[in-house]
C-alpha atoms as a PDB file:
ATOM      1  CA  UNK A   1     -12.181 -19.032  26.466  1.00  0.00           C
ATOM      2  CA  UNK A   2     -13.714 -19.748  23.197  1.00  0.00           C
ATOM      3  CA  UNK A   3     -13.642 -18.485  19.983  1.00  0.00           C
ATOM      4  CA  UNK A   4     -15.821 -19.967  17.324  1.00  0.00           C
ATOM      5  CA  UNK A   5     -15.699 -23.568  19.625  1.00  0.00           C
ATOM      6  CA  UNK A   6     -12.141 -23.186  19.282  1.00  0.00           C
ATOM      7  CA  UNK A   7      -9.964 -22.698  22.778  1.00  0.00           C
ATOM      8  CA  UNK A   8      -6.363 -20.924  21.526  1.00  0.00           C
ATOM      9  CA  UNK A   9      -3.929 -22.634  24.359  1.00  0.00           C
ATOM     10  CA  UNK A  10      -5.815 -26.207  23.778  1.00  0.00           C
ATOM     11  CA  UNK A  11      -2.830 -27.162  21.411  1.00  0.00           C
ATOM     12  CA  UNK A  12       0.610 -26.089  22.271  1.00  0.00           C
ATOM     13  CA  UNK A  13       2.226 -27.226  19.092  1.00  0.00           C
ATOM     14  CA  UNK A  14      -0.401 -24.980  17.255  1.00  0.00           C
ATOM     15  CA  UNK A  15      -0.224 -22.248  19.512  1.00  0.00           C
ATOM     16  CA  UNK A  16       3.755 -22.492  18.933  1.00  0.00           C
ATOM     17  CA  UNK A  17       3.078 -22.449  15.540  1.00  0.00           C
ATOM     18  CA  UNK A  18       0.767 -18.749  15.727  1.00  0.00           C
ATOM     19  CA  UNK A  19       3.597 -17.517  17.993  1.00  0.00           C
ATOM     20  CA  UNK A  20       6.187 -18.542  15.234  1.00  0.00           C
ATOM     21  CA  UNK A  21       3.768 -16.898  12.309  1.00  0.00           C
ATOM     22  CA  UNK A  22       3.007 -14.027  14.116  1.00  0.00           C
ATOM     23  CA  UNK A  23       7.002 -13.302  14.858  1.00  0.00           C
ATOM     24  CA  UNK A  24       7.743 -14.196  11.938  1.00  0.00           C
ATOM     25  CA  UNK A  25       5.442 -11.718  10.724  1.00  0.00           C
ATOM     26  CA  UNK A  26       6.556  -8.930  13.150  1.00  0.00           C
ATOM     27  CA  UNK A  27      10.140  -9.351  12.015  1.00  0.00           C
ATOM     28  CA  UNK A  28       9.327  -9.470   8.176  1.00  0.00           C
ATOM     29  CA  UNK A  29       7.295  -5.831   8.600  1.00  0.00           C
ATOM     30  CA  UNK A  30      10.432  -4.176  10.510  1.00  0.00           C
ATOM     31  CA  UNK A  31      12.193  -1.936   8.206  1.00  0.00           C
ATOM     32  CA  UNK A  32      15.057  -1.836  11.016  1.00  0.00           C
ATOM     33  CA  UNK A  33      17.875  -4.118  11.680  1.00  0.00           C
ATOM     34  CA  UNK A  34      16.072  -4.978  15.634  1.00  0.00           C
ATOM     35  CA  UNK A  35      12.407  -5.797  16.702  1.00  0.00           C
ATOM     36  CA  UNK A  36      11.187  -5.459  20.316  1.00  0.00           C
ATOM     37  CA  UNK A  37       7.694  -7.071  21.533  1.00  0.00           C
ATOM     38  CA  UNK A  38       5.985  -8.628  24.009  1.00  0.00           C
ATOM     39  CA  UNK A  39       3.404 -11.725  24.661  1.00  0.00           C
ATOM     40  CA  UNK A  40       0.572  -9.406  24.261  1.00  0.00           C
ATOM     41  CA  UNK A  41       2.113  -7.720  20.672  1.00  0.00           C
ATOM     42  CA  UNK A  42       2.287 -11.297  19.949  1.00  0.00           C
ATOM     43  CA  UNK A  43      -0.877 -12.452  20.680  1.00  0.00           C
ATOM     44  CA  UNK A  44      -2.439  -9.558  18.909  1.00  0.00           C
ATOM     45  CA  UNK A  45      -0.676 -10.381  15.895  1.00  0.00           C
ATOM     46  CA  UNK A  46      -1.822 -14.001  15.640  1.00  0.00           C
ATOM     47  CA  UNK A  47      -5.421 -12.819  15.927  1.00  0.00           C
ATOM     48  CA  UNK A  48      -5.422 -14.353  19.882  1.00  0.00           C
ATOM     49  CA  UNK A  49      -7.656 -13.045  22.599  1.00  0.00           C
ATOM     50  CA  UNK A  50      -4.805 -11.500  25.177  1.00  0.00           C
ATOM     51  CA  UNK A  51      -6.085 -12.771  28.263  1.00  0.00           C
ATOM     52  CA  UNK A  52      -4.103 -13.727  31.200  1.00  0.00           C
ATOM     53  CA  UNK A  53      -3.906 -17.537  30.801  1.00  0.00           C
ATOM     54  CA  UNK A  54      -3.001 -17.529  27.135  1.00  0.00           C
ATOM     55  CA  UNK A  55      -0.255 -14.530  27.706  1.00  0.00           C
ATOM     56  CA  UNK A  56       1.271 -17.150  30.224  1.00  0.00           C
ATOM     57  CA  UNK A  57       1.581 -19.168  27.507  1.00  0.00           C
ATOM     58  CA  UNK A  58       2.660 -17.505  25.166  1.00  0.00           C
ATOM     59  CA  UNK A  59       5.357 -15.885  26.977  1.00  0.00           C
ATOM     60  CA  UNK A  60       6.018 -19.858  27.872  1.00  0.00           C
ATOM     61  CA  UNK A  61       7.033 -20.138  24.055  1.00  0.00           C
ATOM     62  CA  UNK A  62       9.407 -17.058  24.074  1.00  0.00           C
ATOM     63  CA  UNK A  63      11.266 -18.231  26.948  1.00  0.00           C
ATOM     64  CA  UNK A  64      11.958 -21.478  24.991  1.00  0.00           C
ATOM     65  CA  UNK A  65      13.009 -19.401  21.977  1.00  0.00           C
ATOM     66  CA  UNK A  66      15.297 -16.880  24.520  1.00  0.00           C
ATOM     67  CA  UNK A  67      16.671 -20.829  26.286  1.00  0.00           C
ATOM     68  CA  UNK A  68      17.870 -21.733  22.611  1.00  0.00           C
ATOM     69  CA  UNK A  69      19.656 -18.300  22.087  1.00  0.00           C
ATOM     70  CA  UNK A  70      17.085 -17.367  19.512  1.00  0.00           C
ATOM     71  CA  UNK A  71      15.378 -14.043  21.188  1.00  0.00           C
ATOM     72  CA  UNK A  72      16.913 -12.236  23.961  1.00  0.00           C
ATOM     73  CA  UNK A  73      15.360 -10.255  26.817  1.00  0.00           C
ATOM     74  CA  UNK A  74      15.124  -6.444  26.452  1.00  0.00           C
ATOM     75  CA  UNK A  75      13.420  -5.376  29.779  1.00  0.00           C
ATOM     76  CA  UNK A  76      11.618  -7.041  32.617  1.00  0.00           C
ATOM     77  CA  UNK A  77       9.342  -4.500  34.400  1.00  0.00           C
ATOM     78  CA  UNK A  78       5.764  -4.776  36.478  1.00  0.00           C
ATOM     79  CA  UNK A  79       4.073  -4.656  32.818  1.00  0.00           C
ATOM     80  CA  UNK A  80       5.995  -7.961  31.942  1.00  0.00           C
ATOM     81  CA  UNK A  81       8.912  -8.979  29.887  1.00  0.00           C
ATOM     82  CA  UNK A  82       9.541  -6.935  26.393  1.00  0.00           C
ATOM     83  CA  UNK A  83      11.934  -9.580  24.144  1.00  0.00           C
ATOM     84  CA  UNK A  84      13.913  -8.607  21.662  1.00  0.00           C
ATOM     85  CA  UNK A  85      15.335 -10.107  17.971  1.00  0.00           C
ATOM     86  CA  UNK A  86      18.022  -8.830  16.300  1.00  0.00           C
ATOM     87  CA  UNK A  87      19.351  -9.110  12.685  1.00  0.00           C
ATOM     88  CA  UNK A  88      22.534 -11.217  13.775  1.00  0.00           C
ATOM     89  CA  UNK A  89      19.881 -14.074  14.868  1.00  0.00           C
ATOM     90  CA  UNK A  90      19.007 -17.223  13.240  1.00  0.00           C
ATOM     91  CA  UNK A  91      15.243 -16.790  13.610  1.00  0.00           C
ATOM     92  CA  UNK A  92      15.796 -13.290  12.231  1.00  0.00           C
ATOM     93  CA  UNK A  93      17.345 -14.617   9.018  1.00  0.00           C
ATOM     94  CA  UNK A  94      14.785 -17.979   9.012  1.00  0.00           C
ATOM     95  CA  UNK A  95      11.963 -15.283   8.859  1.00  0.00           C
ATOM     96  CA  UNK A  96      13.541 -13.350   6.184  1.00  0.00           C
ATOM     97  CA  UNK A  97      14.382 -16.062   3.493  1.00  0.00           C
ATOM     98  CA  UNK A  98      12.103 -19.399   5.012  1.00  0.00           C
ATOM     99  CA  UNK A  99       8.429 -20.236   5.523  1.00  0.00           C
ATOM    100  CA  UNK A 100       6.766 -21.450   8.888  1.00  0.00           C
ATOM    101  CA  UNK A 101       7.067 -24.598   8.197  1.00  0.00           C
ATOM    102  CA  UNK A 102      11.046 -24.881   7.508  1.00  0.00           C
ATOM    103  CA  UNK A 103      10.933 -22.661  10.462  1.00  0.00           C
ATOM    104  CA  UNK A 104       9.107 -25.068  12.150  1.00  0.00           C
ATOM    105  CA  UNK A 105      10.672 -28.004  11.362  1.00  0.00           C
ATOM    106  CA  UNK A 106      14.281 -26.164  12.898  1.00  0.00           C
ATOM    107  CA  UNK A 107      13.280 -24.997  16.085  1.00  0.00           C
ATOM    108  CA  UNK A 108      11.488 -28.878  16.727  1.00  0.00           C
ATOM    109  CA  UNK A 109      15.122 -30.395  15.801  1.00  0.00           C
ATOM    110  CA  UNK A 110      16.483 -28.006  18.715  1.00  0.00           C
END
């Protein structure tokens, strides 16, 4: 799928980077000390078309952040897998006090 010429999952690094934004973003509007989303919050946040293929993707990315420790899983049901980041995580504290591109810049070094 296309949107203005451009296809969303044609880049992974930049689709990692709209994931990262649009978590980042997520976690910086939460007036709580815990977030809870899933592929299809996130692709709605970044302004992505939440079809099938991209979802895949996306939830692709979240595993990588839940392998490094940074997310954890809240729920797996038929609807999918609802994540979960909490204030005693690093990405919760990188989204509070960094920009994307610091952010960035750590989770490539991991």
């Amino acid at each position: 799928m296309r949107i203005n010429g451009y296809i969303p999952y044609g880049n992974y690094e930049e689709l990692k980077k709209s994931v990262l934004e649009a978590l980042m973003l997520i976690i910086r509007r939460t007036r709580g000390n815990c977030v809870t989303f899933t592929s299809k919050k996130i692709a709605i946040t970044a302004s992505l078309p939440p079809t099938p293929v991209l979802l895949t993707v996306i939830r692709d990315i979240l595993e990588g952040l839940h392998k490094n420790g940074l997310i954890s899983r809240y729920s797996k049901s038929s609807h999918g897998v609802k994540y979960m980041v909490t204030s005693s995580s690093p990405l919760w504290q990188w989204a509070r006090t960094s920009n994307i591109q610091k952010v960035s810049m750590l989770l490539a070094a991991q």
